[in-house]
C-alpha atoms as a PDB file:
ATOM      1  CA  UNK A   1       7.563 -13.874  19.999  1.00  0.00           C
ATOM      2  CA  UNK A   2       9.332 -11.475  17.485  1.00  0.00           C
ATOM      3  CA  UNK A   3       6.570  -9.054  16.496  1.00  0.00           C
ATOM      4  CA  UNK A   4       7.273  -7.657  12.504  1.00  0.00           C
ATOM      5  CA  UNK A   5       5.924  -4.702  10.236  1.00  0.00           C
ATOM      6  CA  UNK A   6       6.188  -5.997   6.568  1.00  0.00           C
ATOM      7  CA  UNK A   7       6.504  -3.391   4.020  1.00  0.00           C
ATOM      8  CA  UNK A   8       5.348  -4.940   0.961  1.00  0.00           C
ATOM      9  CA  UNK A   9       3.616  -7.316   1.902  1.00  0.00           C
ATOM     10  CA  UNK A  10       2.077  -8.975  -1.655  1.00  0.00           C
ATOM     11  CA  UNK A  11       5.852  -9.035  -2.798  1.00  0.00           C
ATOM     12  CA  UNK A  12       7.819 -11.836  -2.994  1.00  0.00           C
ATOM     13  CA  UNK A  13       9.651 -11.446  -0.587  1.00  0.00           C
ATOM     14  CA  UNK A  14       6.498 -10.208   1.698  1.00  0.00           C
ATOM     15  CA  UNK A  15       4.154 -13.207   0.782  1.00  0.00           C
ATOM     16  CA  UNK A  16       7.427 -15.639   1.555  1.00  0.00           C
ATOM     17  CA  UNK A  17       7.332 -14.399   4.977  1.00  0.00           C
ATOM     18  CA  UNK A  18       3.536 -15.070   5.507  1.00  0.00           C
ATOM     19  CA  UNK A  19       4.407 -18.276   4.469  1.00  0.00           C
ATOM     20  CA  UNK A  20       7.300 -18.384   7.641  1.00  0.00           C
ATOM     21  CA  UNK A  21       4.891 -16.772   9.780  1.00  0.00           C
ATOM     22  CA  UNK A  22       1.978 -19.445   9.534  1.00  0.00           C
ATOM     23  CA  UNK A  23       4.003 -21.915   9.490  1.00  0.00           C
ATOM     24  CA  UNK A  24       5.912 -20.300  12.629  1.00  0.00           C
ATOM     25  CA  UNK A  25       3.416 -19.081  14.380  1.00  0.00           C
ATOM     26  CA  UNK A  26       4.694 -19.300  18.064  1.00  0.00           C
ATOM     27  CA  UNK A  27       8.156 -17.220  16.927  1.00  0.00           C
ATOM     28  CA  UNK A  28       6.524 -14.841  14.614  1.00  0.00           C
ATOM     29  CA  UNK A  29       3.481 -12.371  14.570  1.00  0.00           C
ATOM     30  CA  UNK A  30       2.662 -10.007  11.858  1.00  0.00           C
ATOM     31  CA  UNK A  31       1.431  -6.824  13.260  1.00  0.00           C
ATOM     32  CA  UNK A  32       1.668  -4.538  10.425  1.00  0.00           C
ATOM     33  CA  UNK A  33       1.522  -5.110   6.727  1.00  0.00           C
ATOM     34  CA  UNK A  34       1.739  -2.833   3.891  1.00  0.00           C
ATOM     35  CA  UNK A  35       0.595  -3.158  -0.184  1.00  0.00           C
ATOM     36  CA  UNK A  36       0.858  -1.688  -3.071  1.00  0.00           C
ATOM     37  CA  UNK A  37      -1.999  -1.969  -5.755  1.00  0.00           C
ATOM     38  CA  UNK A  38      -2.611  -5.886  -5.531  1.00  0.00           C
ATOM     39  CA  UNK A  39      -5.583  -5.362  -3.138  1.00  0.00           C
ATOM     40  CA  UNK A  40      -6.781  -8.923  -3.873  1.00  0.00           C
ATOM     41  CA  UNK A  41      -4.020 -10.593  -2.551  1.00  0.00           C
ATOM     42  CA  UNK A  42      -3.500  -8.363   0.210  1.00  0.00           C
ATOM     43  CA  UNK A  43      -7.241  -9.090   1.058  1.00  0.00           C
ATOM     44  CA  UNK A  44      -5.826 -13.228   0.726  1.00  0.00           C
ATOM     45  CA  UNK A  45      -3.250 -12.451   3.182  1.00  0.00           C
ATOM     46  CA  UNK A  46      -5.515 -11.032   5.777  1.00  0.00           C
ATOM     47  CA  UNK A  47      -7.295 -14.252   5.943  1.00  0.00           C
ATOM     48  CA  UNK A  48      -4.081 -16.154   6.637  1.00  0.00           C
ATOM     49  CA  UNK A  49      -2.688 -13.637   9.184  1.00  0.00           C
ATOM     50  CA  UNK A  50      -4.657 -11.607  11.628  1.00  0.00           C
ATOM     51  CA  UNK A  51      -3.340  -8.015  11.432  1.00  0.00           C
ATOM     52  CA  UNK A  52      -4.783  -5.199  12.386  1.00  0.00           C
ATOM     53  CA  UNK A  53      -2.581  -2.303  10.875  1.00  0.00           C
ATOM     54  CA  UNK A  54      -2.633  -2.252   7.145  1.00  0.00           C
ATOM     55  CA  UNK A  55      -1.450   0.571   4.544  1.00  0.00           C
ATOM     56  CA  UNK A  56      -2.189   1.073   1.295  1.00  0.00           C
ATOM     57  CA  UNK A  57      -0.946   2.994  -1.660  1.00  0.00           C
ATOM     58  CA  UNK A  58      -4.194   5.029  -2.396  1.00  0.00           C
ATOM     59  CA  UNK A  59      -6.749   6.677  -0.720  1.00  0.00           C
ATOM     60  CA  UNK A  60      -9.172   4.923  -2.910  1.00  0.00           C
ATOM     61  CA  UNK A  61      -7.976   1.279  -1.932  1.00  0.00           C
ATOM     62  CA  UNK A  62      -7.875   2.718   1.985  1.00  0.00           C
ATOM     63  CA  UNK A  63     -11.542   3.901   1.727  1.00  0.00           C
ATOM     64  CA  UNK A  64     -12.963   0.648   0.007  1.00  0.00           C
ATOM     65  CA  UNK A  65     -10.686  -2.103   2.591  1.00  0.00           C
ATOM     66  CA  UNK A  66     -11.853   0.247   5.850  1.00  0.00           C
ATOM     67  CA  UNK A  67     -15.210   0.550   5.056  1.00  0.00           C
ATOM     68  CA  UNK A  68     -15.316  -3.365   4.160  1.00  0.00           C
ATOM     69  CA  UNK A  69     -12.720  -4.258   7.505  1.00  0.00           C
ATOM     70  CA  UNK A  70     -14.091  -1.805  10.010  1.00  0.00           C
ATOM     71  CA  UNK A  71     -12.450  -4.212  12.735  1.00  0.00           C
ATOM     72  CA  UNK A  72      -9.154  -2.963  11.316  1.00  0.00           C
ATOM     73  CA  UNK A  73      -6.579   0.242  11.408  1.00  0.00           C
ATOM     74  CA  UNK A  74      -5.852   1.232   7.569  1.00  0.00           C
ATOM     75  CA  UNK A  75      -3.583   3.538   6.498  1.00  0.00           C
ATOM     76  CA  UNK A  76      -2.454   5.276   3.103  1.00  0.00           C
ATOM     77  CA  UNK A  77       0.757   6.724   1.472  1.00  0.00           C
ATOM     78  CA  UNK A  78       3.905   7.427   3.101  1.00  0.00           C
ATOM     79  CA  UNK A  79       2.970   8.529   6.313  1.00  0.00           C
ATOM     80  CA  UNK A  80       1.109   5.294   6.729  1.00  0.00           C
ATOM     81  CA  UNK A  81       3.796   3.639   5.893  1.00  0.00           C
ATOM     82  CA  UNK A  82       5.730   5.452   8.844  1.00  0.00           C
ATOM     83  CA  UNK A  83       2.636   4.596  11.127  1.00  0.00           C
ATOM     84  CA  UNK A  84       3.087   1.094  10.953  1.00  0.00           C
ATOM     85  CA  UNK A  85       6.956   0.708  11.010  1.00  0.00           C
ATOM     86  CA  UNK A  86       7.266   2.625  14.040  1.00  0.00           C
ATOM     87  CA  UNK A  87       4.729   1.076  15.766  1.00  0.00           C
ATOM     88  CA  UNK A  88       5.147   0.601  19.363  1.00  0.00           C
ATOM     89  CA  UNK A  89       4.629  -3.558  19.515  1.00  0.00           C
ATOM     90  CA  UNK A  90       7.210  -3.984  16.438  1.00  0.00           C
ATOM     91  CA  UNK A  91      10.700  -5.239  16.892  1.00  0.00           C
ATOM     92  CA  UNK A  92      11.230  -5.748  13.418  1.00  0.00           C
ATOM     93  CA  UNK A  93      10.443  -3.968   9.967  1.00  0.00           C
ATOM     94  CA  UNK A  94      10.841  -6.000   6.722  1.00  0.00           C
ATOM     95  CA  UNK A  95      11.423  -3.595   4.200  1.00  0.00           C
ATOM     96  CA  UNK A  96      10.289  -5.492   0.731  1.00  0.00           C
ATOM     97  CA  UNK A  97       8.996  -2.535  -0.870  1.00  0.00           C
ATOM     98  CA  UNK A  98      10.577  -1.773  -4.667  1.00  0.00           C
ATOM     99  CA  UNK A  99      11.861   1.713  -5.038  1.00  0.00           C
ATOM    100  CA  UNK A 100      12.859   4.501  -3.068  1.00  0.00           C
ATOM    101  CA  UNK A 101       9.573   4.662  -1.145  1.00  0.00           C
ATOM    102  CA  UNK A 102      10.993   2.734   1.319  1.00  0.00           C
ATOM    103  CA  UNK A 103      13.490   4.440   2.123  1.00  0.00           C
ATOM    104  CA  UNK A 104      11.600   7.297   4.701  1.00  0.00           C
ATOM    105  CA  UNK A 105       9.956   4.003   6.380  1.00  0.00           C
ATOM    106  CA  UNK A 106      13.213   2.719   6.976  1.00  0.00           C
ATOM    107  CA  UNK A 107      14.792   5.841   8.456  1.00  0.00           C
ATOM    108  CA  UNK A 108      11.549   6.264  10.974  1.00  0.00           C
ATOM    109  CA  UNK A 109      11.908   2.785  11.822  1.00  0.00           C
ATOM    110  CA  UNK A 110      15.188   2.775  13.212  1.00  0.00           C
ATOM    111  CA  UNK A 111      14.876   6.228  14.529  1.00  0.00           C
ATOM    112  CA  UNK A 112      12.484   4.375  16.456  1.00  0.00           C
ATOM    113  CA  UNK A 113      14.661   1.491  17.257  1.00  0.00           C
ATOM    114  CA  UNK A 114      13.406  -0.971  15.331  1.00  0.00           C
ATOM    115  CA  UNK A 115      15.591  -3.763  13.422  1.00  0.00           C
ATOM    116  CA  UNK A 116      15.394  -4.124   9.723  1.00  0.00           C
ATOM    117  CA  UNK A 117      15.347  -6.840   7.646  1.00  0.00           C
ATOM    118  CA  UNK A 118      16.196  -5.325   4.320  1.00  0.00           C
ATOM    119  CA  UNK A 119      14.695  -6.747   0.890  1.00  0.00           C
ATOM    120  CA  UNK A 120      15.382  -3.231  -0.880  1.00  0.00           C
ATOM    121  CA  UNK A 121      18.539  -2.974  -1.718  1.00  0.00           C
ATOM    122  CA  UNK A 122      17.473   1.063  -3.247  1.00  0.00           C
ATOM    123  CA  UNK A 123      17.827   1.963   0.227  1.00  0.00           C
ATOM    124  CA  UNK A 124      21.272   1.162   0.948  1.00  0.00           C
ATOM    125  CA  UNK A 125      22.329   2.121  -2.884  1.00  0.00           C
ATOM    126  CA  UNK A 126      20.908   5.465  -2.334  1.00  0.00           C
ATOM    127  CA  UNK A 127      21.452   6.310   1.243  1.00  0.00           C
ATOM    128  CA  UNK A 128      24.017   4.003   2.514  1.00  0.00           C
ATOM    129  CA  UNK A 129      26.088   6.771   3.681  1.00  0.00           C
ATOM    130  CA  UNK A 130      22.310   7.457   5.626  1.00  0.00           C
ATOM    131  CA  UNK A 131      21.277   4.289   6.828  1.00  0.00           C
ATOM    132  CA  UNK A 132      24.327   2.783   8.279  1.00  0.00           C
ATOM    133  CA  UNK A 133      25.546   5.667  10.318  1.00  0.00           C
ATOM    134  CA  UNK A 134      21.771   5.898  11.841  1.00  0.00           C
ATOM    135  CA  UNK A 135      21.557   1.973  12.712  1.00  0.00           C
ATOM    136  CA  UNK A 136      24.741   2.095  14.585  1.00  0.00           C
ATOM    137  CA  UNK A 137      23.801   5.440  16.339  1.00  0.00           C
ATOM    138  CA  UNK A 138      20.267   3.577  17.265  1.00  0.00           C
ATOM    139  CA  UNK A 139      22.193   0.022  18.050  1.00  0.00           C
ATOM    140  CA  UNK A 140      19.674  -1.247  15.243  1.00  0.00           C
ATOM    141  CA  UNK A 141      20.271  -4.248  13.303  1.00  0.00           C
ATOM    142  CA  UNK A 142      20.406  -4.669   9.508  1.00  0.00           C
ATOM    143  CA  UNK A 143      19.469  -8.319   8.402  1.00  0.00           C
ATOM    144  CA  UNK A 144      19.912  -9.025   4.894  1.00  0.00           C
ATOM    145  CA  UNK A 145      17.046 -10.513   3.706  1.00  0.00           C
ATOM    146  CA  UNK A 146      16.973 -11.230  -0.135  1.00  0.00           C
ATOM    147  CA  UNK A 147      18.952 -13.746  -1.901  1.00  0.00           C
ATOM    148  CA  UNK A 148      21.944 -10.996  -3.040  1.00  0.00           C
ATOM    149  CA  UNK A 149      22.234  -9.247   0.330  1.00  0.00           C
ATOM    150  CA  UNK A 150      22.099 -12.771   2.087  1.00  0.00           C
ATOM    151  CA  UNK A 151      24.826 -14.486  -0.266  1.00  0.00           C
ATOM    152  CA  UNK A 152      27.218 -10.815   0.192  1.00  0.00           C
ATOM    153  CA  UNK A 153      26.609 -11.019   3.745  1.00  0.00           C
ATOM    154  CA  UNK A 154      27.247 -14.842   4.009  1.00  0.00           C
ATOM    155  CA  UNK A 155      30.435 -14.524   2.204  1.00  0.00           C
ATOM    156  CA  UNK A 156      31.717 -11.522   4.456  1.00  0.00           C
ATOM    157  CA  UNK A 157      30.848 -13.211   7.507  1.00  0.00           C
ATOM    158  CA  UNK A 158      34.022 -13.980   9.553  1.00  0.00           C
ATOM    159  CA  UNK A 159      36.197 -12.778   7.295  1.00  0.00           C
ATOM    160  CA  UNK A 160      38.985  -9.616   7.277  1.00  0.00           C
ATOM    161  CA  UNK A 161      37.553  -6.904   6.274  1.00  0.00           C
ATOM    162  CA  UNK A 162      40.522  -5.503   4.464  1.00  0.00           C
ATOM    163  CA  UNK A 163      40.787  -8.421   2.722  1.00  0.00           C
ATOM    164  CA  UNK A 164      37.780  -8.292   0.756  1.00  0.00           C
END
C-alpha cells in the first residue's frame, strides 16, 4: 500500500486523488492532507478519508478544526506543511499546492526521501536548477502529475534526448 501526503488537498488536482484513493483503497492511503482556506470541503474530505495529519493555512482555521477533531494531528503554515511531507509513514508527496509555497515542502520532502508527484509546476519554473539536482542526489522520483507535465513527459518518454 503506497502511503501519500497531499499538499492541497481541496484542489483539483487534490480532491481528484481522493476520488483514486476511495475508489483504490487497497493501493492507496492518505496519511497527510493539507488546505488552504476552503475549510468546508476539507472538513468533506475527512469524512471520505480517514487521516490523521492535517495542515492548514491559518492559525485560526487550526484552532477551530483541533478543537472540533481532537482525535486528529493539525498543523498550520509552512512548517506544517514540512511536518506532514516528511512524515515517516509517507512514500509519496503530491504537491498540488498553487504558488511558490510549495516549493520548501517539496525540498524537505525529498531531503527526506520521499517521491513527488508534482501538480505545481512553480516549483520546477522557479527552482528547477534546485529540485532536480536534489531528487537525483536523494534517488527520489518526480511523477508528473497534471495534465501539462503528464502530456511533456508522455511525449519525451523513449525518445533522444538531443532530439527534442
Amino acid at each position: 500500500m503506497k502511503k501519500i501526503t497531499v499538499l492541497g488537498v481541496t484542489g483539483s488536482i487534490g480532491t481528484q486523488i481522493v476520488d483514486v484513493v476511495v475508489n483504490h483503497s487497497d493501493e492507496f492511503e492518505i496519511v497527510a492532507m493539507s488546505a488552504g482556506k476552503n475549510i468546508s470541503l476539507l472538513e468533506e474530505i475527512m469524512t471520505k478519508v480517514s487521516t490523521e495529519h492535517i495542515c492548514v493555512s491559518s492559525q485560526e482555521d487550526y484552532e477551530y478544526l483541533q478543537s472540533k477533531y481532537p482525535n486528529k494531528h493539525f498543523y498550520y503554515g509552512q512548517e506544517g506543511l514540512i511536518t506532514i511531507a516528511t512524515l515517516p509513514d509517507v512514500e509519496i508527496v503530491l504537491n498540488g499546492i498553487v504558488g511558490f509555497a510549495g516549493l520548501l515542502p517539496t525540498i524537505k520532502a525529498i531531503e527526506a526521501n520521499k517521491d513527488i508527484a508534482l501538480a505545481n509546476k512553480e516549483t520546477l519554473v522557479v527552482a528547477g536548477h534546485i529540485i532536480v539536482p536534489l531528487a537525483k542526489k536523494h534517488h527520489v522520483s518526480l511523477l508528473p502529475v497534471d495534465s501539462e507535465h503528464s502530456a511533456i513527459f508522455q511525449s519525451m518518454n523513449g525518445e533522444y534526448h538531443g532530439e527534442i
